[in-house]
C-alpha atoms as a PDB file:
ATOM      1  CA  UNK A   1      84.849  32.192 160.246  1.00  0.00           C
ATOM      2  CA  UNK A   2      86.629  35.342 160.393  1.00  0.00           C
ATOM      3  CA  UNK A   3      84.987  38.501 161.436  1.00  0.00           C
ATOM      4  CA  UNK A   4      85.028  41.355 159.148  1.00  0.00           C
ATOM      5  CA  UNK A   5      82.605  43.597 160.562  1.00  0.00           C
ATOM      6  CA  UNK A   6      80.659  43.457 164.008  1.00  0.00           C
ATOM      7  CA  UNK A   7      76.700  44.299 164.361  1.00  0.00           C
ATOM      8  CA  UNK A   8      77.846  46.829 166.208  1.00  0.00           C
ATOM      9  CA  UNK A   9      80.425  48.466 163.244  1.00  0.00           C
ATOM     10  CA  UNK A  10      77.303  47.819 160.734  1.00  0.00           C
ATOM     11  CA  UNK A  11      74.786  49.479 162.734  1.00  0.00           C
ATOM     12  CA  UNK A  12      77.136  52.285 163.291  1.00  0.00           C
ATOM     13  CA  UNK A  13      77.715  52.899 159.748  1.00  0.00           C
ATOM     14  CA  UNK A  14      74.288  52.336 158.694  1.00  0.00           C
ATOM     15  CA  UNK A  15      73.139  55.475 161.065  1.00  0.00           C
ATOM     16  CA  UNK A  16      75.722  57.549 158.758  1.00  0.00           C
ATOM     17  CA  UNK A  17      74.177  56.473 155.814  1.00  0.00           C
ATOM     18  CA  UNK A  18      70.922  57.431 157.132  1.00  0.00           C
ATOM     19  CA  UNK A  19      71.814  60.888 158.035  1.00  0.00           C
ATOM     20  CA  UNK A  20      73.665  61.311 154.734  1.00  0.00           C
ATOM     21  CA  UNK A  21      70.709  59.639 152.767  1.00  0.00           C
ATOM     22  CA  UNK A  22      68.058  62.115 154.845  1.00  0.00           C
ATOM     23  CA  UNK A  23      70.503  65.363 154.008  1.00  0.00           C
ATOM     24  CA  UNK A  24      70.800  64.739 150.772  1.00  0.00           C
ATOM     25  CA  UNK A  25      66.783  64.419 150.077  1.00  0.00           C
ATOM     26  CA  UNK A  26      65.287  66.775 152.727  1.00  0.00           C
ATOM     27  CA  UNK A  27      63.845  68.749 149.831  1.00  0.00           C
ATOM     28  CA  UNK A  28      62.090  65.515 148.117  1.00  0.00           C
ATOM     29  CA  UNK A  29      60.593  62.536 149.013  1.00  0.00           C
ATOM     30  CA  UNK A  30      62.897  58.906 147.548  1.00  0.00           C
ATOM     31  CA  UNK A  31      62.093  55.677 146.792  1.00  0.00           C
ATOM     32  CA  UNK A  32      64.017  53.237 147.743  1.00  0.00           C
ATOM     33  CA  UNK A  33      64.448  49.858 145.820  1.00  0.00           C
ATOM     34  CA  UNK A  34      65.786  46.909 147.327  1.00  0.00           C
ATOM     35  CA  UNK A  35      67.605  44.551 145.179  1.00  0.00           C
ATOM     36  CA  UNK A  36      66.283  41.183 146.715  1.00  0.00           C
ATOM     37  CA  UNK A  37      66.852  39.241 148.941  1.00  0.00           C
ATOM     38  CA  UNK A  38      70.207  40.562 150.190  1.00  0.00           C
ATOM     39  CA  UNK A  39      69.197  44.061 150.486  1.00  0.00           C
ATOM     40  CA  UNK A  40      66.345  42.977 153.171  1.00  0.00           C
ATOM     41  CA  UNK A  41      68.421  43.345 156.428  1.00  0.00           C
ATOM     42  CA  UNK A  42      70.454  46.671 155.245  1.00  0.00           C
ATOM     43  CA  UNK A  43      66.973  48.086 154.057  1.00  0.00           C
ATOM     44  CA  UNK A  44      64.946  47.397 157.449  1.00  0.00           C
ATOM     45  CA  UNK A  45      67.982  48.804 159.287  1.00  0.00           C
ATOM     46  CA  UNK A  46      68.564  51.670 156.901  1.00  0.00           C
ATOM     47  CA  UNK A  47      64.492  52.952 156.432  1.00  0.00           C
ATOM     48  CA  UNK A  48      64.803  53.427 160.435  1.00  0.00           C
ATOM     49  CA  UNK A  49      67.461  55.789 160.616  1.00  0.00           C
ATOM     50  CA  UNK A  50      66.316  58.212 157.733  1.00  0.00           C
ATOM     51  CA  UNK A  51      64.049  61.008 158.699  1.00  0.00           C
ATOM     52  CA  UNK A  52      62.709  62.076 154.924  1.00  0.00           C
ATOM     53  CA  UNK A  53      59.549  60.797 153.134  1.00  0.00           C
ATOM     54  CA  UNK A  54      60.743  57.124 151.849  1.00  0.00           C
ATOM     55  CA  UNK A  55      58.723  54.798 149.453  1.00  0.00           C
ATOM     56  CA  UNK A  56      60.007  51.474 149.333  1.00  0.00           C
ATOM     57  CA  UNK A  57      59.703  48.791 146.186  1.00  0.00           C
ATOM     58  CA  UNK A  58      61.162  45.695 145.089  1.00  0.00           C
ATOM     59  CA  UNK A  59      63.365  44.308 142.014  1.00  0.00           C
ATOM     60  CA  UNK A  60      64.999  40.657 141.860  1.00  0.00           C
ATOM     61  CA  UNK A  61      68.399  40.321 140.594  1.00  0.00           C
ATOM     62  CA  UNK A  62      70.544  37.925 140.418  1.00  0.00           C
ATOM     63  CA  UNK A  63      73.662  36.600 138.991  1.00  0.00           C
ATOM     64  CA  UNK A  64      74.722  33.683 141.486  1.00  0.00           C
ATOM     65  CA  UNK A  65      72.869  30.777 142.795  1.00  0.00           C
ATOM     66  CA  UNK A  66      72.952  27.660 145.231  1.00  0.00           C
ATOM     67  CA  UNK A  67      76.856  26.740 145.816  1.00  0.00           C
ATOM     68  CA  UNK A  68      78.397  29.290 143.765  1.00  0.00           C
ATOM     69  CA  UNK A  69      81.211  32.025 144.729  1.00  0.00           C
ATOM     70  CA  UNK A  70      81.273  33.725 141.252  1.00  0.00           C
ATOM     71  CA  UNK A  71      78.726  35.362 139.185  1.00  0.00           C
ATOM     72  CA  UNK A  72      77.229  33.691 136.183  1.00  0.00           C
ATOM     73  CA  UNK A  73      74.092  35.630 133.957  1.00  0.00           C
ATOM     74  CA  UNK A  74      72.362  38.151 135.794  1.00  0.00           C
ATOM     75  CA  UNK A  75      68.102  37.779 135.580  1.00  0.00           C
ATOM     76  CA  UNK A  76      65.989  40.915 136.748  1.00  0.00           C
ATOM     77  CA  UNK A  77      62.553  40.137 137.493  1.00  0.00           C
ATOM     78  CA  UNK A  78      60.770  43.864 137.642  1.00  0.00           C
ATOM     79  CA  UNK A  79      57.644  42.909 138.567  1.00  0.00           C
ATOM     80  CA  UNK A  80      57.204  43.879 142.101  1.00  0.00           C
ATOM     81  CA  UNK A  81      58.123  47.622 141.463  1.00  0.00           C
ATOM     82  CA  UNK A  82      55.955  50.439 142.343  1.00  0.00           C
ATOM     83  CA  UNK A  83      55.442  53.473 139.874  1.00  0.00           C
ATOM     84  CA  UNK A  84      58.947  55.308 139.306  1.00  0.00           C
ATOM     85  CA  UNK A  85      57.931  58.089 136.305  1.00  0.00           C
ATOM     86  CA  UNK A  86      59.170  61.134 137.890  1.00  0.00           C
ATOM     87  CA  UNK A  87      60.308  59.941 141.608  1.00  0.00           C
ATOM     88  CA  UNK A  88      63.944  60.015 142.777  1.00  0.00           C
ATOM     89  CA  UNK A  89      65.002  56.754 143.216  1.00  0.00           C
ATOM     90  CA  UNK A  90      67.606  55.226 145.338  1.00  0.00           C
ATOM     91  CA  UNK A  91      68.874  51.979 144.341  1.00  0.00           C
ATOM     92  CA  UNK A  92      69.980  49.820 147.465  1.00  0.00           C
ATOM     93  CA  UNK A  93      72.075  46.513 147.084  1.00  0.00           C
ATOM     94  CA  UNK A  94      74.072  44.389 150.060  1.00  0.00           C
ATOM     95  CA  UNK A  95      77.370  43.991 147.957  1.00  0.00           C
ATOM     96  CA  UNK A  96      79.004  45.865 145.220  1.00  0.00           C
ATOM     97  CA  UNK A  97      81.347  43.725 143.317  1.00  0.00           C
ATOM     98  CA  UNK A  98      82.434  43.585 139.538  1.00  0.00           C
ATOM     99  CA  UNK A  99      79.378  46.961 139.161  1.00  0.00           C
ATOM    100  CA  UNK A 100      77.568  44.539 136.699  1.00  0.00           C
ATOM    101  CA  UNK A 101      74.518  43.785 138.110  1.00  0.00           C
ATOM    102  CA  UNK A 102      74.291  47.681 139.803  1.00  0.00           C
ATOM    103  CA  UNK A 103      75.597  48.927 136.163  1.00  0.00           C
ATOM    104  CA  UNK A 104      72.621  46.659 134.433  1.00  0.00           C
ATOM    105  CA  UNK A 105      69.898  47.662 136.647  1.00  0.00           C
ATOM    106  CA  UNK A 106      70.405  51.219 136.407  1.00  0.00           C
ATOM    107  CA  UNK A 107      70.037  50.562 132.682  1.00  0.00           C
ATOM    108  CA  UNK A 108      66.914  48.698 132.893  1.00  0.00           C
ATOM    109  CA  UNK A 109      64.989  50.916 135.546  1.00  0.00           C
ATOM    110  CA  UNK A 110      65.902  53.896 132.905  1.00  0.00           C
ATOM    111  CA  UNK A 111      62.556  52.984 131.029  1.00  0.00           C
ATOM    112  CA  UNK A 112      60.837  53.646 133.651  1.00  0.00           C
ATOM    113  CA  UNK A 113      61.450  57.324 133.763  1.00  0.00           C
ATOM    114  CA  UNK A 114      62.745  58.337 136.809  1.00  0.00           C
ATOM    115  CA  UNK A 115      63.739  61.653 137.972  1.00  0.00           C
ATOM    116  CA  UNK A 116      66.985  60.373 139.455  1.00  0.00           C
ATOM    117  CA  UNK A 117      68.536  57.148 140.095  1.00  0.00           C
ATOM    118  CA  UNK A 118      71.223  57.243 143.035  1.00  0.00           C
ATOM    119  CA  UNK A 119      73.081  53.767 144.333  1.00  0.00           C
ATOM    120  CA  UNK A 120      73.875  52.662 147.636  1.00  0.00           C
ATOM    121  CA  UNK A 121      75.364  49.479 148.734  1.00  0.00           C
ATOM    122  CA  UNK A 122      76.504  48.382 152.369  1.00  0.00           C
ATOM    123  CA  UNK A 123      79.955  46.444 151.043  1.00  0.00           C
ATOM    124  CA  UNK A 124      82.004  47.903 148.489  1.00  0.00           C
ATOM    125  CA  UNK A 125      85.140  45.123 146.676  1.00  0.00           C
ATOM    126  CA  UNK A 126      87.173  48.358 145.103  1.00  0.00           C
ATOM    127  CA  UNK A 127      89.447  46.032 143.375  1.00  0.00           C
ATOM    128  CA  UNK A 128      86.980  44.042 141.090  1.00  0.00           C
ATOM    129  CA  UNK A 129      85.333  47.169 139.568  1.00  0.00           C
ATOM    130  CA  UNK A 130      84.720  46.478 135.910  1.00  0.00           C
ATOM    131  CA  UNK A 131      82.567  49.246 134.949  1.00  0.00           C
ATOM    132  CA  UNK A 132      83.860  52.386 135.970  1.00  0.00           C
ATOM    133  CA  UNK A 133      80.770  53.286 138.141  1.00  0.00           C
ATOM    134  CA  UNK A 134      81.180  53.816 141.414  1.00  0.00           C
ATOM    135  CA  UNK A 135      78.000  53.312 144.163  1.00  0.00           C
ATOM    136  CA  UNK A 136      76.531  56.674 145.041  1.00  0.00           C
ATOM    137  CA  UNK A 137      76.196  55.697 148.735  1.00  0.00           C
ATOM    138  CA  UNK A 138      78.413  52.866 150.358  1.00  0.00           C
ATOM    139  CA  UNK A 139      78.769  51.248 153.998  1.00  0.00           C
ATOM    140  CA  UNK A 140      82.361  49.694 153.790  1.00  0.00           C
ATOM    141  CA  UNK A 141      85.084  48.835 151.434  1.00  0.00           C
ATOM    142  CA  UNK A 142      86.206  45.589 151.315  1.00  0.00           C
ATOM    143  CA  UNK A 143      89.044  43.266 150.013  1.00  0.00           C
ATOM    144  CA  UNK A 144      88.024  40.548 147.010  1.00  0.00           C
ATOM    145  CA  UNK A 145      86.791  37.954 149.467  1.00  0.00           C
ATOM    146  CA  UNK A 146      83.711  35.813 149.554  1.00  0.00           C
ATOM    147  CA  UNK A 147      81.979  37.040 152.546  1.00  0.00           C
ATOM    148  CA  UNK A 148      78.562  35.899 154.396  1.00  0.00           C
ATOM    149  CA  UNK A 149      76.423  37.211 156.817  1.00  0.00           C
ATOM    150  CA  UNK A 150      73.788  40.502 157.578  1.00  0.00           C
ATOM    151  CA  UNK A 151      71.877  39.467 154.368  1.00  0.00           C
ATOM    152  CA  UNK A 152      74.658  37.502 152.282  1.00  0.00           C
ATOM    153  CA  UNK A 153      74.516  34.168 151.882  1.00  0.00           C
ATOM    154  CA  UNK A 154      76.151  30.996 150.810  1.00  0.00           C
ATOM    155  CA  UNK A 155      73.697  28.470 149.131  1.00  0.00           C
ATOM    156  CA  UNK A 156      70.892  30.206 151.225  1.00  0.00           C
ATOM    157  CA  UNK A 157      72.797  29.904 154.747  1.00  0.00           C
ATOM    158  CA  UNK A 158      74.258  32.398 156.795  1.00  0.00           C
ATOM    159  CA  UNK A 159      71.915  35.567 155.529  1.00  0.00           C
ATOM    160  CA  UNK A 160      71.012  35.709 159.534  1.00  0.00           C
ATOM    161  CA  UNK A 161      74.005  36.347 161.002  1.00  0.00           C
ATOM    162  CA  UNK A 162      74.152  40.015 162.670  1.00  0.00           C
ATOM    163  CA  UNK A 163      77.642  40.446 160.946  1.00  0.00           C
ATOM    164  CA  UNK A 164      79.877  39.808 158.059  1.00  0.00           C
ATOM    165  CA  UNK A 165      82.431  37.591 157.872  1.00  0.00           C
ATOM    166  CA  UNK A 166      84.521  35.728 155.581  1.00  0.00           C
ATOM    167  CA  UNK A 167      83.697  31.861 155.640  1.00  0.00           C
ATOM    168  CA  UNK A 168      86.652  29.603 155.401  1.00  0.00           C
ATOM    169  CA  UNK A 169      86.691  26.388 153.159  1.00  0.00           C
ATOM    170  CA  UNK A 170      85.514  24.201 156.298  1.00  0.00           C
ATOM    171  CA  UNK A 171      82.258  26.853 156.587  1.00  0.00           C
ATOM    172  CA  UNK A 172      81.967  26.423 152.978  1.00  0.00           C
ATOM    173  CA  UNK A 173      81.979  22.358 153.338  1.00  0.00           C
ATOM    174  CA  UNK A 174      79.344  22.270 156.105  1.00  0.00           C
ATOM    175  CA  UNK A 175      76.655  24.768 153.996  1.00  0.00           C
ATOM    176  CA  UNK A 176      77.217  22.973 150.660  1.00  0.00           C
ATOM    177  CA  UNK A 177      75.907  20.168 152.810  1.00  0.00           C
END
């Protein structure tokens, strides 16, 4: 598997994002919601290097599943989110690809009347934008390639690795299995 970025690159650029995150909401507490389950290593990492009041809630979303390497229809299961009338609101993802699924939960968490909804996302594929909204917050750009690792996942393997990396077919094989 090829290496795209080390634990040590990702834990470097996640202390930016902390210090950027903490500037720009010195003045008022955010909640942060983590799109599950990829957001869970990004989030743990991220809520320790931000120094400003932080409330932190859930929301499942999902567009791929088991073997796949493309999106198919996107579910959101709200259920586990705290009360947003009112609070800033940062939404945090691992990956940023087509916008879709950022685009469509943006949408959705609009009902619930939140002051402000900001996005951040650790991986950023430029290229395959097809919404024309951009994430708020991001880690890295990246090149239109399947990639695995510090959350991401293939068929539910790989989500432990400290880094990212893009999986070759053999990779693929071997976690299909």
């Amino acid at each position: 598997m090829q290496v795209l970025f080390t634990a040590e690159q990702i834990q470097e650029r996640i202390t930016e994002l902390g210090d950027q995150i903490s500037a720009d909401y010195a003045e008022s507490p955010v909640t942060i919601i983590g799109i599950l389950s990829g957001c869970l290593m990004v989030m743990a990492d991220l809520l320790r290097r931000t120094n400003v009041p932080v409330r932190t809630t859930f929301i499942s979303a999902s567009s791929y599943g088991g073997t796949r390497t493309s999106p198919g229809e996107l579910t959101i299961n709200d259920s586990m989110l705290a009360d947003l009338q009112g609070k800033d609101v940062l939404l945090l993802d691992d990956i940023y690809d087509t916008g879709q699924t950022m685009q469509k939960i943006v949408a959705h968490l609009q009902q619930f009347q939140p002051a402000s909804i900001a996005t951040a996302v650790l991986l950023w594929k430029t290229d395959r934008n097809l919404t024309g909204m951009d994430p708020d917050y991001f880690g890295f750009r990246i090149p239109d390639k399947f990639v695995v690792g510090y959350g991401l996942d293939y068929n539910e393997r790989f989500r432990e690795l400290p880094w990212i990396g893009i999986p070759d077919d053999d990779d693929l094989r071997q976690a299909a299995s």
